[in-house]
N, C-alpha and C. Protein backbone atom coordinates (compact mmCIF):
# COMPACT_ATOMS: atom_id res chain seq x y z
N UNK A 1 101.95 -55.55 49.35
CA UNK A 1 101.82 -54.60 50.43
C UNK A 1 102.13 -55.31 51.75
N UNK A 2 103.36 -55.63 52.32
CA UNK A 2 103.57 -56.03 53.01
C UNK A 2 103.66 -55.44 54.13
N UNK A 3 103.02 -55.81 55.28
CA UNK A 3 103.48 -54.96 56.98
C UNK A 3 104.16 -55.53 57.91
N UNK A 4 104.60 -54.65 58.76
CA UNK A 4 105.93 -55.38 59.30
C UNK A 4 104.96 -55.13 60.91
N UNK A 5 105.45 -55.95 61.49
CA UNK A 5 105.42 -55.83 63.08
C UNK A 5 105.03 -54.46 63.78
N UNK A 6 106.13 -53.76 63.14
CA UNK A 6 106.75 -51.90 63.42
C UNK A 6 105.46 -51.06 62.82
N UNK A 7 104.83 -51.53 61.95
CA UNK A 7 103.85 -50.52 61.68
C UNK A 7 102.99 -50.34 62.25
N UNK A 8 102.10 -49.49 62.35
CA UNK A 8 100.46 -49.04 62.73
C UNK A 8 99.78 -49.59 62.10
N UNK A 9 98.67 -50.38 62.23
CA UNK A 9 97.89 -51.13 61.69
C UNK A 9 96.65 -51.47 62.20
N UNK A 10 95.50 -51.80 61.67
CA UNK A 10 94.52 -52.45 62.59
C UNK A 10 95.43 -53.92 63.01
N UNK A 11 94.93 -54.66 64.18
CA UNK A 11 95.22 -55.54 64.92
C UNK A 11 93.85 -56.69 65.48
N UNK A 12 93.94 -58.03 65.60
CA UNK A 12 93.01 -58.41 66.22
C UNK A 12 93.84 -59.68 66.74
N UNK A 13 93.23 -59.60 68.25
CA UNK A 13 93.77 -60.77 68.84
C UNK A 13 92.77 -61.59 69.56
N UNK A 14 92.99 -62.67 69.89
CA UNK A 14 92.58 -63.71 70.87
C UNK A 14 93.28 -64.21 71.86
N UNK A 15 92.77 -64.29 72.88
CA UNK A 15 93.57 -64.55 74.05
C UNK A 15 92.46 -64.67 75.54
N UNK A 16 92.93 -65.75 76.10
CA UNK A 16 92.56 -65.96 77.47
C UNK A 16 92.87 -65.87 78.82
N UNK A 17 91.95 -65.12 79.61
CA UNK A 17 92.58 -65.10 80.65
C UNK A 17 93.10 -66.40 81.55
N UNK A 18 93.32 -66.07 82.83
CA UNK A 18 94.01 -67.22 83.79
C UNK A 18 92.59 -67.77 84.32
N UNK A 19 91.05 -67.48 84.35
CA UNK A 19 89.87 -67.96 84.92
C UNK A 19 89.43 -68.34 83.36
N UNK A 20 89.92 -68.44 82.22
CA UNK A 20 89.12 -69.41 81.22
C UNK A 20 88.49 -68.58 80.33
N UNK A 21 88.29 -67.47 80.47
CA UNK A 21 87.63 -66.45 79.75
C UNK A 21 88.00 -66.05 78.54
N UNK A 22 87.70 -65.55 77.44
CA UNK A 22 88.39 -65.24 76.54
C UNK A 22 88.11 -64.00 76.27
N UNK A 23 89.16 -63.15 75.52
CA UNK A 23 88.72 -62.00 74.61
C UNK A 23 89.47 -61.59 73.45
N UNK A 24 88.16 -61.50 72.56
CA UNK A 24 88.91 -60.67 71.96
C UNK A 24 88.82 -59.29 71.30
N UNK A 25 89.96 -58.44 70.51
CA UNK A 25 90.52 -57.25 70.61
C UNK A 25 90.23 -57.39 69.07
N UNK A 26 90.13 -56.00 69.10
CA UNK A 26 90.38 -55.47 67.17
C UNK A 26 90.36 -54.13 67.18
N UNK A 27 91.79 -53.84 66.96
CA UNK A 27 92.16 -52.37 66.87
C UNK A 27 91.74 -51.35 65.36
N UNK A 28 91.23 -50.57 65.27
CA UNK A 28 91.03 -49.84 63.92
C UNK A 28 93.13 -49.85 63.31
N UNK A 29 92.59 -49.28 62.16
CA UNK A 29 94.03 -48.76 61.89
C UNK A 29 94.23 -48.19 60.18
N UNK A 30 95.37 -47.94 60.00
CA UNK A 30 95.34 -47.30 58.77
C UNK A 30 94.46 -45.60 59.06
N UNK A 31 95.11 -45.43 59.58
CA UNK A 31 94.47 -43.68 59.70
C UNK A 31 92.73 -43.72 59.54
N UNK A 32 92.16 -44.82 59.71
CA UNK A 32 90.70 -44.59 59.21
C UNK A 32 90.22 -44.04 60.31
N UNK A 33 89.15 -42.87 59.97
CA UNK A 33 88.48 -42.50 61.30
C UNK A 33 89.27 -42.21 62.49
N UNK A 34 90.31 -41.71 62.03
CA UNK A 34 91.50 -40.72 63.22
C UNK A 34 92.04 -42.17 63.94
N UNK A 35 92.41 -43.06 63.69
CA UNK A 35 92.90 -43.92 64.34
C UNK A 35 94.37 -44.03 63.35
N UNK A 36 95.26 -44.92 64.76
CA UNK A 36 96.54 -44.89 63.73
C UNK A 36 96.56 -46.34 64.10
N UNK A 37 96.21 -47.24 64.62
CA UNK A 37 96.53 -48.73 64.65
C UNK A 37 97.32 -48.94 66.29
N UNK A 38 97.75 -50.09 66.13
CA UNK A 38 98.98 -50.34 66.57
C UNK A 38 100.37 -51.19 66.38
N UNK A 39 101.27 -50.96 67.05
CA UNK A 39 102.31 -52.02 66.32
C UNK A 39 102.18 -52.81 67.35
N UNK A 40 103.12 -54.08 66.63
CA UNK A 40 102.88 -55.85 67.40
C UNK A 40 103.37 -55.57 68.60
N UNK A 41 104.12 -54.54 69.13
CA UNK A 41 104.69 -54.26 70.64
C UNK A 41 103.46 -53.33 71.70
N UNK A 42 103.01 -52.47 70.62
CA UNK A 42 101.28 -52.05 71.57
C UNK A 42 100.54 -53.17 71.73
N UNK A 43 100.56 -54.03 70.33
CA UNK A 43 98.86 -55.09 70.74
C UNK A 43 99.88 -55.81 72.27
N UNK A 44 100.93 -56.07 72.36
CA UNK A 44 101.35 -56.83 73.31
C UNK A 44 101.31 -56.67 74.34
N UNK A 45 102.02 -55.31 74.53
CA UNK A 45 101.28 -53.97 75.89
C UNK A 45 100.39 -54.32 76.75
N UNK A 46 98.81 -54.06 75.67
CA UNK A 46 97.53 -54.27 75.68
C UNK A 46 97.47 -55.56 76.34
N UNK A 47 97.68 -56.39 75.81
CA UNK A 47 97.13 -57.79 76.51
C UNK A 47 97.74 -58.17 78.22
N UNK A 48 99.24 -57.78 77.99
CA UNK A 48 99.86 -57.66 79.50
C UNK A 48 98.94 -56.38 80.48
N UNK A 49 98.36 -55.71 79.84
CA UNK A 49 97.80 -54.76 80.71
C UNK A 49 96.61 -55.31 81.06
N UNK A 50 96.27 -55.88 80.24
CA UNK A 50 94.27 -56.65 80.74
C UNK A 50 94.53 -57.72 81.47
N UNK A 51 95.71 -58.32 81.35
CA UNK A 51 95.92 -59.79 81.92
C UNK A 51 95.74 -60.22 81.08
N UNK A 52 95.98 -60.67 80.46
CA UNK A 52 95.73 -62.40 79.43
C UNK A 52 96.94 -63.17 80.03
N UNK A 53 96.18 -64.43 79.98
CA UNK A 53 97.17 -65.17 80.29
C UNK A 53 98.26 -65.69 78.90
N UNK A 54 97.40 -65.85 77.97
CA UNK A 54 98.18 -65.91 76.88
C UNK A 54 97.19 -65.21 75.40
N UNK A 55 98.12 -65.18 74.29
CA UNK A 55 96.86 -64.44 73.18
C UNK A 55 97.94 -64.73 71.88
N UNK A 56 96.81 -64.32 70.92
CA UNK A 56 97.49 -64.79 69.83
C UNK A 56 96.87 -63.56 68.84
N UNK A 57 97.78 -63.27 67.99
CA UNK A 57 97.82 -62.16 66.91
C UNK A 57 97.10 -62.82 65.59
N UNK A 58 96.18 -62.44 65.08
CA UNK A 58 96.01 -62.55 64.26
C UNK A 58 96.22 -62.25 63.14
N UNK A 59 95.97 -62.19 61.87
CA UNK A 59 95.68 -61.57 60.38
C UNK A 59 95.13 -59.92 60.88
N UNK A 60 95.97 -59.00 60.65
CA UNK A 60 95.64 -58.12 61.27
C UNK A 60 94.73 -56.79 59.68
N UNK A 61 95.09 -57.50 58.59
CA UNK A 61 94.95 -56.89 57.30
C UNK A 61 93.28 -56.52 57.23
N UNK A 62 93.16 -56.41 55.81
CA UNK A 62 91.68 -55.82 55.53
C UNK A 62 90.82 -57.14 55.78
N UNK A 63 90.91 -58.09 56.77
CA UNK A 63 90.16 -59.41 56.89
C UNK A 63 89.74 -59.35 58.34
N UNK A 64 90.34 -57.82 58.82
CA UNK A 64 89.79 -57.79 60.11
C UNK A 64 88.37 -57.51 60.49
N UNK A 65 87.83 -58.82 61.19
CA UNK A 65 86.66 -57.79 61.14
C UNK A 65 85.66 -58.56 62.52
N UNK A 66 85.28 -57.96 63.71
CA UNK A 66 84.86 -58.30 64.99
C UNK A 66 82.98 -58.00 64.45
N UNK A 67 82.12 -59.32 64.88
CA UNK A 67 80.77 -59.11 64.77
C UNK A 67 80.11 -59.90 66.22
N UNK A 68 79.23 -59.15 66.50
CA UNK A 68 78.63 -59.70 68.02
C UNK A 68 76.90 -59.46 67.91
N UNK A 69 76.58 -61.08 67.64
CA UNK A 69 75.09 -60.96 67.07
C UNK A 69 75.34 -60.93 65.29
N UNK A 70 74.45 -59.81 65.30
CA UNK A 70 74.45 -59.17 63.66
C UNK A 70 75.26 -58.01 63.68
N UNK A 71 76.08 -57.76 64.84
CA UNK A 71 76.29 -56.15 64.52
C UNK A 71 77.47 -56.11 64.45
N UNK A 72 78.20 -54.77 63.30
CA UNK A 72 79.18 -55.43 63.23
C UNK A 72 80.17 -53.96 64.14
N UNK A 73 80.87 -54.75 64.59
CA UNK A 73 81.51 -53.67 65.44
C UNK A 73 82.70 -52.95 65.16
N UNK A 74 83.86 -53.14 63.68
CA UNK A 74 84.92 -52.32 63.67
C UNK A 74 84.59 -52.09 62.27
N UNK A 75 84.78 -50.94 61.60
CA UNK A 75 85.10 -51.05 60.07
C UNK A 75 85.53 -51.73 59.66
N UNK A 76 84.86 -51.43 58.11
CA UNK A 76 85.07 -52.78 57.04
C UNK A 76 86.00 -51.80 56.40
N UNK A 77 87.31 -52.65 55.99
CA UNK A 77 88.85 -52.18 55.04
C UNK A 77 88.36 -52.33 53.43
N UNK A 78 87.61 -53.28 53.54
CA UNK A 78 87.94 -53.80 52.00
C UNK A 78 86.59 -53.83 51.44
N UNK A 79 86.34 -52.76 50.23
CA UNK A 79 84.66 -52.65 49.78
C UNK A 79 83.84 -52.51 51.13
N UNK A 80 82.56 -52.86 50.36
CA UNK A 80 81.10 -52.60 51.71
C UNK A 80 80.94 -53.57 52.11
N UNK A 81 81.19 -54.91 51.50
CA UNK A 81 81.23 -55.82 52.41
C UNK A 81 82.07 -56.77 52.87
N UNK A 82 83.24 -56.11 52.92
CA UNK A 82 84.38 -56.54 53.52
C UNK A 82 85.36 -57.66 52.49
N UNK A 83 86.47 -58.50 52.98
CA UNK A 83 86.73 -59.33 52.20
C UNK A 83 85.91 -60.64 52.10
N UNK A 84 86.22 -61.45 51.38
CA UNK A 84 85.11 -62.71 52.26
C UNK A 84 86.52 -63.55 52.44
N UNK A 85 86.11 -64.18 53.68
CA UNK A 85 87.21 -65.04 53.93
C UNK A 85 86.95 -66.32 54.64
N UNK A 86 87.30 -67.50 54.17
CA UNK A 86 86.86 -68.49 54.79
C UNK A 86 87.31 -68.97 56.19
N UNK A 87 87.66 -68.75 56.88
CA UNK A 87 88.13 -68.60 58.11
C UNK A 87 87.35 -67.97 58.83
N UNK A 88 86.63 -68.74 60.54
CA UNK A 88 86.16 -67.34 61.27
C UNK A 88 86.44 -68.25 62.15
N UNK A 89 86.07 -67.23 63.62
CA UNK A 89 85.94 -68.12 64.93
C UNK A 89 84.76 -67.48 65.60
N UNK A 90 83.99 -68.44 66.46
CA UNK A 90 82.55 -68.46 66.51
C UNK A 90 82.64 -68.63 68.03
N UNK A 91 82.00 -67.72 68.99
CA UNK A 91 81.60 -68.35 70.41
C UNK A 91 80.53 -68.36 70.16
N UNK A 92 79.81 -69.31 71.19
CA UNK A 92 78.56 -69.09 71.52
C UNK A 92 78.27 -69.60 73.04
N UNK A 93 77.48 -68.93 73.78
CA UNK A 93 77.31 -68.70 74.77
C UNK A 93 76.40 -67.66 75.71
N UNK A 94 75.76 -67.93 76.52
CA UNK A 94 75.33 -67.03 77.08
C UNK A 94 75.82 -66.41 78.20
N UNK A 95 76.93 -66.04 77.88
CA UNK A 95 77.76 -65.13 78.75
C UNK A 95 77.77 -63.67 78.20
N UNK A 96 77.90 -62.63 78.66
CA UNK A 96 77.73 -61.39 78.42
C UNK A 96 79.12 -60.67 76.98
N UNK A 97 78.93 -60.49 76.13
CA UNK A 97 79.99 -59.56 75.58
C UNK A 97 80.02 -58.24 76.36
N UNK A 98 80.87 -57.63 75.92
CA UNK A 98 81.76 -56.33 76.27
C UNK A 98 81.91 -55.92 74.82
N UNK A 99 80.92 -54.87 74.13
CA UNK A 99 81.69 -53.98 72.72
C UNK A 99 82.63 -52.51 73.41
């Protein structure tokens, strides 16, 4: 099941602004819950529109998945509890999130 750039998709990126900040993005997709995704030219849009100074696309597949604390903030693609995947990235800080 391969996706191309061009499709609708969930999306998740990382990227920092020009003051050091980071954020990141995770788009729903796959028609779940009335969403249609976006393609690699929206997530790009998106980031030129917030400012990032630079960002990076991730694994945008059923491994997407944004948690802040315990909570988890986008649907899970794959079963109830998602895929498991050994890969994550971790802030920590006491700086404020934005869900």
């Amino acid at each position: 099941n391969d996706v191309s750039l061009d499709d609708n998709v969930q999306r998740q990126i990382i990227g920092q602004f020009g003051n050091g900040d980071y954020a990141v993005i995770t788009c729903e997709g796959r028609n779940y819950d009335h969403s249609d995704g976006w393609t690699a030219l929206e997530a790009q849009n998106i980031c030129q529109q917030i400012g990032l100074k630079f960002a990076y696309m991730l694994d945008g597949g059923g491994s997407t998945e944004t948690v802040i604390g315990k909570k988890q903030i986008n649907t899970i693609y794959e079963g109830t509890f998602g895929r498991i995947v050994p890969t994550y990235i971790v802030f920590n800080g006491t700086d404020q999130f934005i869900a």
